[in-house]
Protein backbone atom coordinates (compact mmCIF):
# COMPACT_ATOMS: atom_id res chain seq x y z
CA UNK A 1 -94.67 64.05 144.85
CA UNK A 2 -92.63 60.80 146.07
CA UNK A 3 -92.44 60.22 150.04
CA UNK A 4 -92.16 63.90 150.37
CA UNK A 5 -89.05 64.20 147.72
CA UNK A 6 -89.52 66.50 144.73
CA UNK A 7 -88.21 65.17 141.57
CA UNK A 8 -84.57 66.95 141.96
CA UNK A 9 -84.09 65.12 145.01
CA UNK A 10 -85.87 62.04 143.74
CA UNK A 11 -82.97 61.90 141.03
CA UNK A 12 -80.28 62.26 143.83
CA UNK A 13 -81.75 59.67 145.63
CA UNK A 14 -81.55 57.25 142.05
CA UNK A 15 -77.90 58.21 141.69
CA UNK A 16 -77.02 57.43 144.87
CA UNK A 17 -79.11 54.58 144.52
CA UNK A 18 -76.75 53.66 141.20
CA UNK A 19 -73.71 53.66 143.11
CA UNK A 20 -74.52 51.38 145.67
CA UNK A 21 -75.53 49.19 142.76
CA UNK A 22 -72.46 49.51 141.18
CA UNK A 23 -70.96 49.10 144.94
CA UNK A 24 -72.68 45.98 145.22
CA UNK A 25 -71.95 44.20 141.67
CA UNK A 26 -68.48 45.19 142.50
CA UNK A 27 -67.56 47.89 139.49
CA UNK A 28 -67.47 51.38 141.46
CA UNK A 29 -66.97 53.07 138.12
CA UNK A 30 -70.18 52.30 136.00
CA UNK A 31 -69.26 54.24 133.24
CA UNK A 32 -66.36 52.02 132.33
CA UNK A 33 -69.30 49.10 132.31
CA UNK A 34 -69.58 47.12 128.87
CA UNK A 35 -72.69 45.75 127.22
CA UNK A 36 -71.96 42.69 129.32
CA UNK A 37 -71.61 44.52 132.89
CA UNK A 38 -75.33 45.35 132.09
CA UNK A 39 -76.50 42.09 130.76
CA UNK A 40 -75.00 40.17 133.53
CA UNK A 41 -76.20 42.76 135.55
CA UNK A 42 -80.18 41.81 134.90
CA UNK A 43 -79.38 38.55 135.23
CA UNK A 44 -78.08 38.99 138.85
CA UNK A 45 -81.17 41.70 139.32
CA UNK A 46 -83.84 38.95 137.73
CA UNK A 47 -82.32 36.46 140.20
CA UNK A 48 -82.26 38.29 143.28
CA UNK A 49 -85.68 40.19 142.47
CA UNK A 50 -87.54 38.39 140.32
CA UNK A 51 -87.65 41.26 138.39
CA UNK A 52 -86.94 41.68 134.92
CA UNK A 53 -85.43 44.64 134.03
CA UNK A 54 -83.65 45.00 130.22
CA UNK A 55 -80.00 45.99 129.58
CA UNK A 56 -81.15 48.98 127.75
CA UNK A 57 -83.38 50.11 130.73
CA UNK A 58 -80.07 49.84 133.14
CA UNK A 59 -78.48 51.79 130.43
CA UNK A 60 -80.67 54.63 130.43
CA UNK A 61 -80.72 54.21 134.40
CA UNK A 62 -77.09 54.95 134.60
CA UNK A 63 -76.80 57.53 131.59
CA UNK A 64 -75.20 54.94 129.15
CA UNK A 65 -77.68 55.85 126.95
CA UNK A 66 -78.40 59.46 126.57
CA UNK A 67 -82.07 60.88 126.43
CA UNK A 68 -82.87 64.80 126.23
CA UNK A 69 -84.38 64.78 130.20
CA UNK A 70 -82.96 62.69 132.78
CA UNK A 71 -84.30 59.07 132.83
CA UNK A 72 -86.29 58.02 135.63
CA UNK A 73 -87.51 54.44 135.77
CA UNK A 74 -91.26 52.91 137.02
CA UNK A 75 -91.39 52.00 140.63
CA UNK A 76 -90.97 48.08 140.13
CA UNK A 77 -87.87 49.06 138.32
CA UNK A 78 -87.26 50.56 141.98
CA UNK A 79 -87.50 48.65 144.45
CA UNK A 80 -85.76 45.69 142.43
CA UNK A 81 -82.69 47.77 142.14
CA UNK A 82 -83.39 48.71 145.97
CA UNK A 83 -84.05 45.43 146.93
CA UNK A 84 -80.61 44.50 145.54
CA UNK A 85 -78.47 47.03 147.93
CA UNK A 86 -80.46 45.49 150.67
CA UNK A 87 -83.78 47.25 151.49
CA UNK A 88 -87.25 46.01 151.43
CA UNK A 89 -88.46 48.50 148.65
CA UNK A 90 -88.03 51.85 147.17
CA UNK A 91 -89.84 53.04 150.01
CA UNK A 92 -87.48 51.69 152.60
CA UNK A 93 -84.47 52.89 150.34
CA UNK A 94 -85.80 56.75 150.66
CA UNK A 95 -86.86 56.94 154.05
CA UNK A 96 -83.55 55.79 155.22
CA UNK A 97 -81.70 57.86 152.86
CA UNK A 98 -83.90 60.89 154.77
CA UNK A 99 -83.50 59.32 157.84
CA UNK A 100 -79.29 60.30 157.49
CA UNK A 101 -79.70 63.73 156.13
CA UNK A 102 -82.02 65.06 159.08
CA UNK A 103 -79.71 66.71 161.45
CA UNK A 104 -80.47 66.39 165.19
CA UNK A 105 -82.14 69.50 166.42
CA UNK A 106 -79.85 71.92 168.99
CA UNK A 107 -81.80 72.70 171.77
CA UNK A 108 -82.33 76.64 172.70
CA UNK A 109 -80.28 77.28 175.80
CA UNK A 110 -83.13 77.36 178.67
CA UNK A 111 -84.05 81.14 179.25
CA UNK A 112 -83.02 82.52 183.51
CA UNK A 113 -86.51 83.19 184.82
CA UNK A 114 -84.57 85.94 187.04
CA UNK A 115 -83.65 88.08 183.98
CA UNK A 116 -87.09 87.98 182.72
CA UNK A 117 -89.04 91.03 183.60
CA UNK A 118 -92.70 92.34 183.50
CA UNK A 119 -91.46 95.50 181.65
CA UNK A 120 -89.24 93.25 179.15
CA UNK A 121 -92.15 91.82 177.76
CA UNK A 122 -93.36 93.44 174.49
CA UNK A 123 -96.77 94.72 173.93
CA UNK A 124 -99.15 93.05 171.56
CA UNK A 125 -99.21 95.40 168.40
CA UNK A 126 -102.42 95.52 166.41
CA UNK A 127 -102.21 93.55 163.20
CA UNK A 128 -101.96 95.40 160.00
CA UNK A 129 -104.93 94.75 157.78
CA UNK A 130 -103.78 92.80 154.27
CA UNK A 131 -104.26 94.79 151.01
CA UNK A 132 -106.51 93.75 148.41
CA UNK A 133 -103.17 93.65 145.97
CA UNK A 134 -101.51 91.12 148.53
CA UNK A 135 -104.62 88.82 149.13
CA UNK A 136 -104.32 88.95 145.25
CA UNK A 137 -100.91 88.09 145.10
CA UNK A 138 -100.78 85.58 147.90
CA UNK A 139 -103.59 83.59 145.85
CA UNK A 140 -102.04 83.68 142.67
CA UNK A 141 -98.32 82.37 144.23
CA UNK A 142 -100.86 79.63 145.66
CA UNK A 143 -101.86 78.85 142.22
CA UNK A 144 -98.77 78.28 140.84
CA UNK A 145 -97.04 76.40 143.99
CA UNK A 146 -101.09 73.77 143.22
CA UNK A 147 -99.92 73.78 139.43
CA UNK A 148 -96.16 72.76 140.01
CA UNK A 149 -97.00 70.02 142.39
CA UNK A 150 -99.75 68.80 140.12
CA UNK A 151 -97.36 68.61 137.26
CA UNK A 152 -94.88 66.82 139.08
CA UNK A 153 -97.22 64.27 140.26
CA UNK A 154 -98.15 63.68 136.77
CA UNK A 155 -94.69 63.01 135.66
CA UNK A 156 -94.26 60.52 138.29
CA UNK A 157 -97.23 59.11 137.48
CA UNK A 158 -95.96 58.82 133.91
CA UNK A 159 -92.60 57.35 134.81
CA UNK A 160 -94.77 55.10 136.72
CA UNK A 161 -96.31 53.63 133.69
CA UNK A 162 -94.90 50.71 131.87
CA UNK A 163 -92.37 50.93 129.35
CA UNK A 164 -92.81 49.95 125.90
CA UNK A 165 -89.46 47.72 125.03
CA UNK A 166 -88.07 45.87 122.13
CA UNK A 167 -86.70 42.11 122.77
CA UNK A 168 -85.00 39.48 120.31
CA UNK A 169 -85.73 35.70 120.50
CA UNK A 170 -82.95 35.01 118.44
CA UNK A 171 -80.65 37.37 118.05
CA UNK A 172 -77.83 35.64 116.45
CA UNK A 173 -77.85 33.09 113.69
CA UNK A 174 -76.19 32.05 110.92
CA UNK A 175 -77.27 33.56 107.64
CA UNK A 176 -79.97 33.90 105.98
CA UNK A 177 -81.61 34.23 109.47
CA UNK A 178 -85.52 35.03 110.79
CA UNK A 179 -84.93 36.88 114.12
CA UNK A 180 -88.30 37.57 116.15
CA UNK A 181 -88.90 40.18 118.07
CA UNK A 182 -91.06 41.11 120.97
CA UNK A 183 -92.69 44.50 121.82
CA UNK A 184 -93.55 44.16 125.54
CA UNK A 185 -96.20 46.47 127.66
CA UNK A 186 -97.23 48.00 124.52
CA UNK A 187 -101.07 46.99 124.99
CA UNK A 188 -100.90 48.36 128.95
CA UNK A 189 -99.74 52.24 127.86
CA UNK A 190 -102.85 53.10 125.99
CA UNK A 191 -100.79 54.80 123.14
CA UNK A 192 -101.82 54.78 119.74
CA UNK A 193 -100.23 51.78 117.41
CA UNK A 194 -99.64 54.09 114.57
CA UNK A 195 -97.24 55.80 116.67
CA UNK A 196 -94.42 52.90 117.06
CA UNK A 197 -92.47 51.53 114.34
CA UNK A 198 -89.59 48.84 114.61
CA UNK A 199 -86.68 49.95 112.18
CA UNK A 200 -84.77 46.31 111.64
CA UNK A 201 -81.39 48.13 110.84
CA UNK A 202 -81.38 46.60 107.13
CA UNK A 203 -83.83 48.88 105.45
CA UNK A 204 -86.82 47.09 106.70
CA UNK A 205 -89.22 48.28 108.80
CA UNK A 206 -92.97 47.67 110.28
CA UNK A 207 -95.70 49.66 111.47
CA UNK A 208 -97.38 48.36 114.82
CA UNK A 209 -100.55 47.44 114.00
CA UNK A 210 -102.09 47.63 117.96
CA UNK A 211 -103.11 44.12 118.27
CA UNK A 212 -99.87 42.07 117.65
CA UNK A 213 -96.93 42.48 120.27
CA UNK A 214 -94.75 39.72 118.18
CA UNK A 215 -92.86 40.39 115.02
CA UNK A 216 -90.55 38.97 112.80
CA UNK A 217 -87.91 40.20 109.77
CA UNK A 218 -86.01 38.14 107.34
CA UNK A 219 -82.34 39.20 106.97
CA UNK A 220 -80.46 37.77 104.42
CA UNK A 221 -76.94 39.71 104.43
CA UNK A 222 -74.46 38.73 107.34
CA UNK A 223 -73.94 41.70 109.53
CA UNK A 224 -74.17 43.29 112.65
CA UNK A 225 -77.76 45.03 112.88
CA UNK A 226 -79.24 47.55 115.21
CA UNK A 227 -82.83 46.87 115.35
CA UNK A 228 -84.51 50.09 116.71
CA UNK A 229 -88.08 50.77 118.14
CA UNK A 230 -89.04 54.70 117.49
CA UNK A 231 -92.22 56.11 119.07
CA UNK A 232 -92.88 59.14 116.61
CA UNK A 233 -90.03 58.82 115.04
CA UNK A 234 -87.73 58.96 118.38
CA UNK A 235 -85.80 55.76 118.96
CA UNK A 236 -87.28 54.22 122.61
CA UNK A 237 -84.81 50.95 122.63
CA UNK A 238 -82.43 48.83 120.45
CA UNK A 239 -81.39 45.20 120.62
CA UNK A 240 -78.48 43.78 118.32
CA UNK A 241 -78.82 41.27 115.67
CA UNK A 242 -76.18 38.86 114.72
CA UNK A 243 -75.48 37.31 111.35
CA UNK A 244 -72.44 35.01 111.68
CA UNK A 245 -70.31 33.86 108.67
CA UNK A 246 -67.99 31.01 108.13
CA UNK A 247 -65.08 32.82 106.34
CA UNK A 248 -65.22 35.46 103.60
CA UNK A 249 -68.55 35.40 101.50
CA UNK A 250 -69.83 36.96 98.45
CA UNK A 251 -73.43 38.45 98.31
CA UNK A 252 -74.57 40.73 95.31
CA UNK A 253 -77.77 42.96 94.41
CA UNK A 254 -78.66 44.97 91.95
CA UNK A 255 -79.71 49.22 91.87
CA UNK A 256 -83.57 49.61 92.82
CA UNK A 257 -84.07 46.09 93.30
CA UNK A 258 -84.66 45.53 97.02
CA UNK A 259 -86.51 42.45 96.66
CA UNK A 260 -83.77 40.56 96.68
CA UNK A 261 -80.00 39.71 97.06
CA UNK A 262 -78.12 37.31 95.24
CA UNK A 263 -75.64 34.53 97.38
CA UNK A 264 -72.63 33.61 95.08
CA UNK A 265 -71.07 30.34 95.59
CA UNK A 266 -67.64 30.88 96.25
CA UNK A 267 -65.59 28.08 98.05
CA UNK A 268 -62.01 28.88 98.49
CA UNK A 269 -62.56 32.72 98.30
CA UNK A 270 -59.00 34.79 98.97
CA UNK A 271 -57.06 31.77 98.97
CA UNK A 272 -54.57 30.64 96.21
CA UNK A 273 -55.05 33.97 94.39
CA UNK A 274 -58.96 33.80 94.10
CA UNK A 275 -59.04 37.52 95.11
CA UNK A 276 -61.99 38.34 92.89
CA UNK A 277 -65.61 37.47 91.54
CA UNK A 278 -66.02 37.41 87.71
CA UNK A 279 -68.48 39.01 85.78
CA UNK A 280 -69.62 35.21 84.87
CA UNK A 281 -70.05 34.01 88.32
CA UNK A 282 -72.67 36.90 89.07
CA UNK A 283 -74.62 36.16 86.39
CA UNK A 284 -74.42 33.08 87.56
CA UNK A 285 -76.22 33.68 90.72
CA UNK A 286 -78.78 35.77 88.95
CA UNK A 287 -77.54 39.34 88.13
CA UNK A 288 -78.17 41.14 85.24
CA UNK A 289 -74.21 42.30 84.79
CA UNK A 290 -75.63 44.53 82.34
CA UNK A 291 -77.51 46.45 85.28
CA UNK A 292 -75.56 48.43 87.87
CA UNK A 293 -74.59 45.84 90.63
CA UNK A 294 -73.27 45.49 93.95
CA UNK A 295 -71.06 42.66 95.52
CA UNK A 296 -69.90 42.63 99.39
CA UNK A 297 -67.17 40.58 100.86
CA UNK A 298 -68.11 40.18 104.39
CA UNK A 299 -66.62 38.16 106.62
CA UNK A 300 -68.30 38.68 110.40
CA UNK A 301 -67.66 36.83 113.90
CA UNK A 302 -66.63 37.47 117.04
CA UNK A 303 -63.30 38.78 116.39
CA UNK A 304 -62.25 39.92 119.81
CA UNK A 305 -60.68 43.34 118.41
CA UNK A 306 -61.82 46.53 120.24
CA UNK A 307 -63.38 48.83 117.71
CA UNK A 308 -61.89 51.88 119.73
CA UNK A 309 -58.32 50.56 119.29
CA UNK A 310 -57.69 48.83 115.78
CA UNK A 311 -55.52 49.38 113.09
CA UNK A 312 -57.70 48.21 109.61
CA UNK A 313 -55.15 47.91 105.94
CA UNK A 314 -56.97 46.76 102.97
CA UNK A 315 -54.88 46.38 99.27
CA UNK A 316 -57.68 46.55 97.00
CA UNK A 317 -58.93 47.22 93.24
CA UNK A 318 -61.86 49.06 92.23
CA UNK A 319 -64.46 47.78 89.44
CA UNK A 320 -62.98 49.31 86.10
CA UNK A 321 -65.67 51.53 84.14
CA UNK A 322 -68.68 49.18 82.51
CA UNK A 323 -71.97 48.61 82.20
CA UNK A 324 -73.81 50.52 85.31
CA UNK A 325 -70.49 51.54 86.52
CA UNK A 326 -68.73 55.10 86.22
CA UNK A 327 -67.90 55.68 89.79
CA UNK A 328 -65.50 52.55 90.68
CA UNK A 329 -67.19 53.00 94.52
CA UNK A 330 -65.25 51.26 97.33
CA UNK A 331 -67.43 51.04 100.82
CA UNK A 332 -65.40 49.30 103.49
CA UNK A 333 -67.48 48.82 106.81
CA UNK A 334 -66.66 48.15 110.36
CA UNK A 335 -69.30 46.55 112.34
CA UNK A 336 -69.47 47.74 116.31
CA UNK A 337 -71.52 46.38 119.36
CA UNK A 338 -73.40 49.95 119.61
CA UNK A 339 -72.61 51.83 115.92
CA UNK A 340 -70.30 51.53 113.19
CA UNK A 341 -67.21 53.19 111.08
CA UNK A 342 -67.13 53.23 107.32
CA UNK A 343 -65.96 55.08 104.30
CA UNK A 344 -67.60 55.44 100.84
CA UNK A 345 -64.44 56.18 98.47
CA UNK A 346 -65.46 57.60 94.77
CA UNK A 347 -63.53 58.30 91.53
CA UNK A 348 -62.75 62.00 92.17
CA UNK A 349 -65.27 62.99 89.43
CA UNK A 350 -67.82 61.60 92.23
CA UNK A 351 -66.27 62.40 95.20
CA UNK A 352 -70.30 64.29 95.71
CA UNK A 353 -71.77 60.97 96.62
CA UNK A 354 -68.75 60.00 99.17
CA UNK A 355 -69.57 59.15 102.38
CA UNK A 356 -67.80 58.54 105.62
CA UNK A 357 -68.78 57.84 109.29
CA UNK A 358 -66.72 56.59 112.76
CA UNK A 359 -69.70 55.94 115.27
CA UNK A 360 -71.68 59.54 115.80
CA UNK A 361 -69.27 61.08 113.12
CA UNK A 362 -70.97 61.08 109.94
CA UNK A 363 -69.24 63.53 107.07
CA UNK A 364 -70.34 63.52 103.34
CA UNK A 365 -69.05 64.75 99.86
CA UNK A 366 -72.04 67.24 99.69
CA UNK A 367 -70.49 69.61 102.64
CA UNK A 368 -67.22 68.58 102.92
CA UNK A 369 -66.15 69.55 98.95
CA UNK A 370 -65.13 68.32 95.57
CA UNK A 371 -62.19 66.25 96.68
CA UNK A 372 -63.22 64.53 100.14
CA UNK A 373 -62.30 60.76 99.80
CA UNK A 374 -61.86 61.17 95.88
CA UNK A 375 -59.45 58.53 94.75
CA UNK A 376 -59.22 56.85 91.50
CA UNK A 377 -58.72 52.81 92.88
CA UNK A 378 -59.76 50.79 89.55
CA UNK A 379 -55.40 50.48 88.88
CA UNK A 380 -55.16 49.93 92.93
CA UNK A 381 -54.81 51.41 95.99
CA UNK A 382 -54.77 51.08 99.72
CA UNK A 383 -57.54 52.45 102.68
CA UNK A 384 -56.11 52.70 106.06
CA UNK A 385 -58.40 53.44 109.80
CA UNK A 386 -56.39 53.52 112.69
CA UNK A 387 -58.55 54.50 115.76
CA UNK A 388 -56.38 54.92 119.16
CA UNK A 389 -58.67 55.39 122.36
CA UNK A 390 -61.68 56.96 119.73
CA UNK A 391 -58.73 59.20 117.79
CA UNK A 392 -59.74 57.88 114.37
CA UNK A 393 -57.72 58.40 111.33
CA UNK A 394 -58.25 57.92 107.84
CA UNK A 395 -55.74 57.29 105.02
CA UNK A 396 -56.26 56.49 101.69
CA UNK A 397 -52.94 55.43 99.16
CA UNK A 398 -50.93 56.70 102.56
CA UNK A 399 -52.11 59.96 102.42
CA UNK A 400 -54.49 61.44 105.57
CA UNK A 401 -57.99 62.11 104.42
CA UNK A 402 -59.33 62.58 107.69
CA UNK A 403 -58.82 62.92 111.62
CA UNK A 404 -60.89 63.40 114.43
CA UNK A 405 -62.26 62.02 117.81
CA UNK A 406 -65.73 60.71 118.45
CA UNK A 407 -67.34 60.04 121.64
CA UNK A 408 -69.49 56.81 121.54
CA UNK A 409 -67.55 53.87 121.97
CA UNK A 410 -67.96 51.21 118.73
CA UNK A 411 -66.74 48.04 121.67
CA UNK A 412 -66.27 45.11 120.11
CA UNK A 413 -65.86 44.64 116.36
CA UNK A 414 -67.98 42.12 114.70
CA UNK A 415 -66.53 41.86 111.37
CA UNK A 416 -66.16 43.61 107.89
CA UNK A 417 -67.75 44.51 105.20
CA UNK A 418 -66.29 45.43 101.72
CA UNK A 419 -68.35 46.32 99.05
CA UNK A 420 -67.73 47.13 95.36
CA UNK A 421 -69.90 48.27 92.65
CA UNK A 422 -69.00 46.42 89.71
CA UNK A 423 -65.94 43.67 89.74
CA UNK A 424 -63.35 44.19 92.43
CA UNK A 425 -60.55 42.84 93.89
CA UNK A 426 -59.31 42.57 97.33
CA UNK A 427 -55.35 42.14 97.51
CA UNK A 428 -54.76 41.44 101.08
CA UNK A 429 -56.31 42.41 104.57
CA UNK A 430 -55.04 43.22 107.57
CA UNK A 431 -56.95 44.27 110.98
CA UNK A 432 -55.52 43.60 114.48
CA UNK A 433 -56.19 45.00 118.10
CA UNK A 434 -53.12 47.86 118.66
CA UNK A 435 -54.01 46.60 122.26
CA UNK A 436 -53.22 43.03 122.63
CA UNK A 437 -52.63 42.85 119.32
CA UNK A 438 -55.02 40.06 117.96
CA UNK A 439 -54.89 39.45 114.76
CA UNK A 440 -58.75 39.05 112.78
CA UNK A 441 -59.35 35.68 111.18
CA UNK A 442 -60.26 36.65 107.79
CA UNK A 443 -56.85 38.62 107.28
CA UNK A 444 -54.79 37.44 104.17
């Protein structure tokens, strides 16, 4: 129990408490907030409050991010977000809040001693003695009313404990790039290490070991990452991490070999007609050609484009059949602020292994049958998104290989990513915002 409130009417008291934030910051409508309404948002809250509270925290506070029971936050979280509509504390907040919804009392109309009378007044009856069934009963219902409030209590208490979050020194950099992250109030919740991992968002992940709060992960592929901190294997925050590029680059590795990724010196890539990456210049950088191998193009900054409202045409040419190579795959990538869209195009022989995905949507080869985003691409072809207010459309050589609408927003779009197994070639590109239509800096 909370001044009184059970935790239905401590919720309505948070909502209403989240309006007069948004009130106050001066967006009524928080779900149209970005990333940076909330990050600006803490700042303001840090300054006012001396408070820190993290973006993903005011995202679960106002239902940007979704959890299975409605989030409610610790009390310092609380009274800083009270403090900043203008009341001492948390405290203050819900008293005044009850002080509004008690209705004045109506006084009884004041009885007429002269139609009173002696014979008016009824006669004390004799009180019925309680069975043995409802003493039983009435102890039971007792029982129950003891356990609910207990149990409520508890989960307050809970919410009331610190929560474990995951922070970023350095979450942007150029590339290759060590980012550093911090696990904070992890020591003061007395849960057991083994039960946290941080999943970096490039295959790598670490165990908390109990006694460290600080760790760090070497990424060595520009991209947009999603680093994620799961608590038994259920994600409890994510922070971003930003590899930056100067133009187009060219980074291959090699099947089963995830030690390592191999930079290929490229100067001048898609200009003049150098569209492509010989077999020579990979082994070049270290790759047995002879192996099945990998090489992305990826060219990542901050573009400007809204990833709900793009239009994405690449010209490009698979890897003809050779050593390693029988599928002639084609992955082309997206990066968004929050997810990302992408689309795994086989030979039709492999069409099995296909993949696709726009944010939350994720289809596959396996279920979706024999000739889901099959195309043959090693004598050219084209791959076409078009996403209008999350309406996302695929279309490969012109014809529509899929169409639907998802419901997480991908924001902003940090770049692309197209990868080849074997030696491709990439014709042309061209991505621009179907909003304002910007045009991305890598297109050619």
């Amino acid at each position: 129990m909370e001044n009184g409130q059970d935790k239905a009417s401590s919720l309505d008291l948070l909502d209403h408490c989240c309006q007069l934030v948004a009130d106050t910051y001066g967006k009524p409508d928080s779900s149209e907030w970005t990333n940076s309404d909330f990050i600006r948002l803490c700042s303001i809250l840090y300054k006012k409050t001396h408070v820190q509270i993290s973006p993903n925290t005011l995202k679960r506070i106002f239902g940007k991010i979704k959890t299975d029971a409605r989030y409610y936050p610790q009390k310092a979280t609380r009274d800083a977000l009270a403090q900043y509509v203008g009341f001492a504390d948390w405290d203050q907040f819900t008293l005044a809040q009850s002080r509004q919804q008690v209705a004045p009392l109506r006084r009884r109309p004041e009885a007429d001693p002269v139609s009173i009378r002696p014979a008016e007044v009824p006669t004390q009856q004799p009180k019925a003695r309680k069975s043995p069934v409802r003493k039983l009963f009435m102890a039971t219902f007792g029982l129950i009313v003891i356990g609910i409030a207990a149990w409520r209590g508890f989960l307050l208490w809970q919410n009331d404990k610190p929560e474990v979050t995951l922070f970023c020194k350095n979450p942007e950099g150029d590339n290759p790039h060590s980012a550093v992250f911090v696990v904070r109030n992890f020591r003061n919740v007395g849960e057991l290490a083994e039960d946290y991992t941080i999943e970096f968002g490039d295959g790598e992940k670490v165990r908390l070991n109990g006694k460290d709060s600080v760790y760090s992960n070497y990424y060595e592929v520009p991209g947009h990452y999603l680093a994620i901190l799961k608590r038994a294997g259920i994600p409890q925050d994510t922070v971003a991490v930003f590899l930056h590029t100067n133009g187009w680059t060219a980074t291959a590795s090699m099947m089963y070999d995830t030690t390592r990724v191999y930079p290929i010196e490229a100067p001048g890539l898609f200009a003049d007609g150098y569209n492509s990456i010989s077999a020579a210049q990979i082994a070049r950088a270290g790759v047995d050609t002879n192996r099945t191998f990998f090489v992305n193009f990826i060219n990542t900054h901050l573009t400007g484009i809204n990833g709900d409202n793009f239009e994405l045409l690449i010209d490009v040419k698979a890897s003809p059949p050779r050593p390693g190579v029988r599928c002639s795959q084609v992955r082309v990538t997206v990066f968004g602020d929050s997810s990302n869209h992408m689309v795994d195009v086989m030979k039709p022989g492999c069409a099995h292994w296909s993949k696709l995905q726009f944010s939350e949507l994720h289809k596959d080869g396996r279920t979706e049958g024999p000739n889901f985003l099959g195309a043959d691409l090693t004598t050219g072809g084209t791959i076409s998104m078009k996403v209008v207010n999350r309406r996302a459309a695929l279309l490969i050589n012109g014809r529509e290989a899929y169409k639907n609408t998802y419901k997480k927003p991908l924001r902003h779009i940090y770049g692309l990513d197209i990868m080849f197994a074997g030696v491709g070639t990439i014709q042309s590109v061209q991505l621009k915002d179907l909003k304002t239509g910007k045009q991305f800096a890598g297109n050619f």
